[in-house]
Protein backbone atom coordinates (compact mmCIF):
# COMPACT_ATOMS: atom_id res chain seq x y z
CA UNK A 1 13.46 50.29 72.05
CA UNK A 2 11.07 50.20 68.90
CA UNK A 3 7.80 48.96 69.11
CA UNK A 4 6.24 46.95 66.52
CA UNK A 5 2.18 46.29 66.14
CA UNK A 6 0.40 43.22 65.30
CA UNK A 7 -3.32 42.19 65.35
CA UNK A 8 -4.77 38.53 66.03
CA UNK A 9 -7.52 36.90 63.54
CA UNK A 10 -10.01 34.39 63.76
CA UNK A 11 -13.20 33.66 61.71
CA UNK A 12 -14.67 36.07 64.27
CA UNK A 13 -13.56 39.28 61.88
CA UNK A 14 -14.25 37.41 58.87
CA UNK A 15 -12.94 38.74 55.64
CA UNK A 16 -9.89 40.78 55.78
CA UNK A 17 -8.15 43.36 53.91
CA UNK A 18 -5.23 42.43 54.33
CA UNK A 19 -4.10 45.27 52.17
CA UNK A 20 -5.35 48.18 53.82
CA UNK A 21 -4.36 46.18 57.13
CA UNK A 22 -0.76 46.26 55.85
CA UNK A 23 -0.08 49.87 56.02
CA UNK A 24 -1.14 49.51 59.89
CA UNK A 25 0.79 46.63 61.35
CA UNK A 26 4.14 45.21 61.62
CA UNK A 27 2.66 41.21 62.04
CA UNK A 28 -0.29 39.33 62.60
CA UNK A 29 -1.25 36.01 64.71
CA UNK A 30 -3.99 33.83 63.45
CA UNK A 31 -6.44 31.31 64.89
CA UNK A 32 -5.01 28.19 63.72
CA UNK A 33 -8.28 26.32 64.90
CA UNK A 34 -9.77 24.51 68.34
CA UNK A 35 -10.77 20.94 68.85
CA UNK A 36 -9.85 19.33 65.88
CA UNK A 37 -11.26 22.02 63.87
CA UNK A 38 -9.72 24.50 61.47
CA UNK A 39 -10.48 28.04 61.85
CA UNK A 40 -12.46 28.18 58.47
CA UNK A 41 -10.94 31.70 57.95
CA UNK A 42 -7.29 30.45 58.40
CA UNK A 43 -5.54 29.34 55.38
CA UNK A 44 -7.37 32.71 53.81
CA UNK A 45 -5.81 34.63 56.30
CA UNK A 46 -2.07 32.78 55.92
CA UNK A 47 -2.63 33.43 51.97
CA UNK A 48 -3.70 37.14 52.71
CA UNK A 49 -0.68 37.88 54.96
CA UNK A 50 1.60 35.79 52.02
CA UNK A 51 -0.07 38.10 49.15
CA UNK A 52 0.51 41.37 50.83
CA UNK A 53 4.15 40.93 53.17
CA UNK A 54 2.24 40.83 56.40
CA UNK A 55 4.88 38.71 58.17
CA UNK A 56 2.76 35.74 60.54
CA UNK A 57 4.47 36.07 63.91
CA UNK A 58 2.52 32.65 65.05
CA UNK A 59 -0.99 31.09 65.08
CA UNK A 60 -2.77 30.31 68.50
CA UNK A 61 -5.07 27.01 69.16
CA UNK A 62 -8.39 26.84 71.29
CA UNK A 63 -7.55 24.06 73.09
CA UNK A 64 -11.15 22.32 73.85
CA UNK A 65 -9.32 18.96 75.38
CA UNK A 66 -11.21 16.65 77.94
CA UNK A 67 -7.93 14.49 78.88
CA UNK A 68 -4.49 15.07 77.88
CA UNK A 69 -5.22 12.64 74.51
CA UNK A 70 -6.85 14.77 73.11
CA UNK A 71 -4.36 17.55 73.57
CA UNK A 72 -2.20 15.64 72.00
CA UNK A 73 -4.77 14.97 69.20
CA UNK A 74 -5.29 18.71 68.90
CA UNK A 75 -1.87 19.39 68.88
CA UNK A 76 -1.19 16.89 65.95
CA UNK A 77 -4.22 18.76 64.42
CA UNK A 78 -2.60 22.17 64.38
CA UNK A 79 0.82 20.66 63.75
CA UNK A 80 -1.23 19.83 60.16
CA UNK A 81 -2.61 22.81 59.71
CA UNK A 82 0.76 24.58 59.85
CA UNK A 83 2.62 22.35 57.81
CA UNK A 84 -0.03 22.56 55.37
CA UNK A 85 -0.54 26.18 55.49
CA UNK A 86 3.57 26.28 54.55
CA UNK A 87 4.40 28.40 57.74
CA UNK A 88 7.97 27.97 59.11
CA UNK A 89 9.22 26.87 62.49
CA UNK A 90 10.22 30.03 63.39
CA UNK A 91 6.23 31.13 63.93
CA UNK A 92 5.03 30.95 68.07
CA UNK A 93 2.12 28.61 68.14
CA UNK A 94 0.26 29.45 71.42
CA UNK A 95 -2.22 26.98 73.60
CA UNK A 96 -5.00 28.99 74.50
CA UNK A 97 -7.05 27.45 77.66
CA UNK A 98 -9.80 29.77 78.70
CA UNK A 99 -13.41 29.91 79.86
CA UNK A 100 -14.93 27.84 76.81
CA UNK A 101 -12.33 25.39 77.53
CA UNK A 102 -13.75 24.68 81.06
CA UNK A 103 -17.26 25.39 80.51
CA UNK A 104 -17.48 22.96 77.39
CA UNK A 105 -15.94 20.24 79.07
CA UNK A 106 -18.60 20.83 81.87
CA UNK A 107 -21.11 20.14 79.40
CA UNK A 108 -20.01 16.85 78.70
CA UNK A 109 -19.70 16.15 82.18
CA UNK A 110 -16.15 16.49 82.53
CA UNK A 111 -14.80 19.24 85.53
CA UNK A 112 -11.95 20.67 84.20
CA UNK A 113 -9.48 22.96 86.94
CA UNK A 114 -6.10 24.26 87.45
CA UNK A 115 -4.75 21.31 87.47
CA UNK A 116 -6.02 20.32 83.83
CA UNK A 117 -5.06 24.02 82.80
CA UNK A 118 -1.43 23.73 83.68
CA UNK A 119 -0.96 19.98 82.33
CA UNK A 120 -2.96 20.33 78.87
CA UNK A 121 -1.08 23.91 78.17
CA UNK A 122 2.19 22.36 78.89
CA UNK A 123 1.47 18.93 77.14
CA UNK A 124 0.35 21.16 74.09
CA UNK A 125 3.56 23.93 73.87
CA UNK A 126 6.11 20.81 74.94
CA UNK A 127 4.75 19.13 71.96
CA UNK A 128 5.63 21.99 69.95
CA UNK A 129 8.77 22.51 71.19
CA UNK A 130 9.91 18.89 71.00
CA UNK A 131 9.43 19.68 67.77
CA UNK A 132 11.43 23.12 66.80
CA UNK A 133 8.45 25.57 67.48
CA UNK A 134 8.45 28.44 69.62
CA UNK A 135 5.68 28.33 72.12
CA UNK A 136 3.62 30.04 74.37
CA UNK A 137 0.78 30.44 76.39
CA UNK A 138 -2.14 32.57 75.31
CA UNK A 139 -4.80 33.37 78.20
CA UNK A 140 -6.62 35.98 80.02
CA UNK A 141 -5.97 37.34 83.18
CA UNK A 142 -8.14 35.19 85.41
CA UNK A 143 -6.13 32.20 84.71
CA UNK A 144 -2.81 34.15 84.83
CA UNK A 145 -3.68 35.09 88.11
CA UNK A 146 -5.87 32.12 89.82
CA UNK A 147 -5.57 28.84 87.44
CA UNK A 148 -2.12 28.61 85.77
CA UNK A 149 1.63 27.64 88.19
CA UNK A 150 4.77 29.89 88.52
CA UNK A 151 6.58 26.52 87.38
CA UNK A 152 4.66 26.58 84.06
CA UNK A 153 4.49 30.45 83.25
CA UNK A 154 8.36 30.90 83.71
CA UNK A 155 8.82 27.88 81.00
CA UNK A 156 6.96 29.71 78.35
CA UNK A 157 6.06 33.27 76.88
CA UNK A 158 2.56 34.56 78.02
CA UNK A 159 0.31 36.40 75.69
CA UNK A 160 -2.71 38.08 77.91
CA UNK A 161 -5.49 37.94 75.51
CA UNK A 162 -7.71 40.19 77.65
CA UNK A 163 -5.67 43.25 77.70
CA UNK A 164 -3.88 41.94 74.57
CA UNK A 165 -0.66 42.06 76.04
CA UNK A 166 1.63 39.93 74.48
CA UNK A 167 5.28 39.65 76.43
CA UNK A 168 5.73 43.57 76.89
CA UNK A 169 3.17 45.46 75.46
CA UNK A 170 0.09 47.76 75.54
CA UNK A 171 -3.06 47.43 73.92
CA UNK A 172 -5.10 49.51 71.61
CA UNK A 173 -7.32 50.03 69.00
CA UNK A 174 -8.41 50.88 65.87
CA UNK A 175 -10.23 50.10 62.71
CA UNK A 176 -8.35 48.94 59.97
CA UNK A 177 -9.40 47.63 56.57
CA UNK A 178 -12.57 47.08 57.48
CA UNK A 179 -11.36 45.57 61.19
CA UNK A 180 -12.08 46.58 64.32
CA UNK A 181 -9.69 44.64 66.16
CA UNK A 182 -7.37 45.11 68.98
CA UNK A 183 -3.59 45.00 68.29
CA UNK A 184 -0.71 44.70 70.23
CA UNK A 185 2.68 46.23 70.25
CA UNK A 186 5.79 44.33 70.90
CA UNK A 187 8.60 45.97 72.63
């Protein structure tokens, strides 16, 4: 079976060669945004990819959500910001729900738990799917393990952002154009 290698972006890695990231990697995934925010790197990083054949496998969204409203308000959000950025329906858009998720709601007095975790990931990928998108779930392997339901990890691919393991895959890394970033390989 071949294996192909992609990285994930966010504003986090700032500017990126995308040219000298090219040679390295088969796809990338970018931070679409979180709240109602776009990730101020991301139509940079769509154009980059465009401008040098890096194929976007998908774009992931922090989901920072206090009630299931405002999923849905994030989710229009990112719907935008993909329609905007001209990316096709083929692309995965993944609901990320981790740690700043819970700990930011806590904050603003909200207590966030599994519960919240399973309903706000599926409200987001259903959403997406209603509406042609491929979906998944992007999270680390706390939640995997402790917060998120059989019944809502065997609707949807899983992307473990902690180990970087995306479906079947391993993790490693190295620096490319200027990034140190991890990257995963599909197989």
């Amino acid at each position: 079976m071949a294996k192909i290698t992609g990285i994930d972006v966010s504003e986090w890695q700032e500017s990126i060669d995308w040219a000298a990231v090219k040679s390295q990697i088969d796809f990338a995934i970018l931070r679409e945004g979180y709240r109602k925010a776009t990730d101020k790197y991301f139509f940079r990083n769509v154009e980059g990819c465009k401008n040098n054949q890096v194929p976007i496998h998908g774009v992931y969204h922090f989901l920072y959500a206090l009630n299931n409203q405002d999923v849905i308000a994030e989710a229009e959000s990112c719907l935008a910001n993909i329609e905007k950025a001209g990316l096709p329906k083929t692309i995965y858009v993944w609901a990320d729900f981790e740690y700043d998720t819970v700990s930011n709601a806590a904050k603003k007095g909200v207590n966030l738990g599994p519960n919240e975790c399973n309903l706000f990931t599926q409200t987001f990928c259903d959403f997406f799917k209603k509406r042609g998108y491929n979906t998944g779930i992007y999270t680390n392997g706390d939640y995997y393990k402790n917060w998120y339901r059989q019944d809502v990890l065997s609707k949807y691919p899983l992307w473990l952002g902690a180990s970087q393991i995306i479906l079947v895959s391993i993790n490693s890394t190295r620096e490319a154009g200027g990034l140190q970033e991890s990257k995963a390989t599909w197989t």
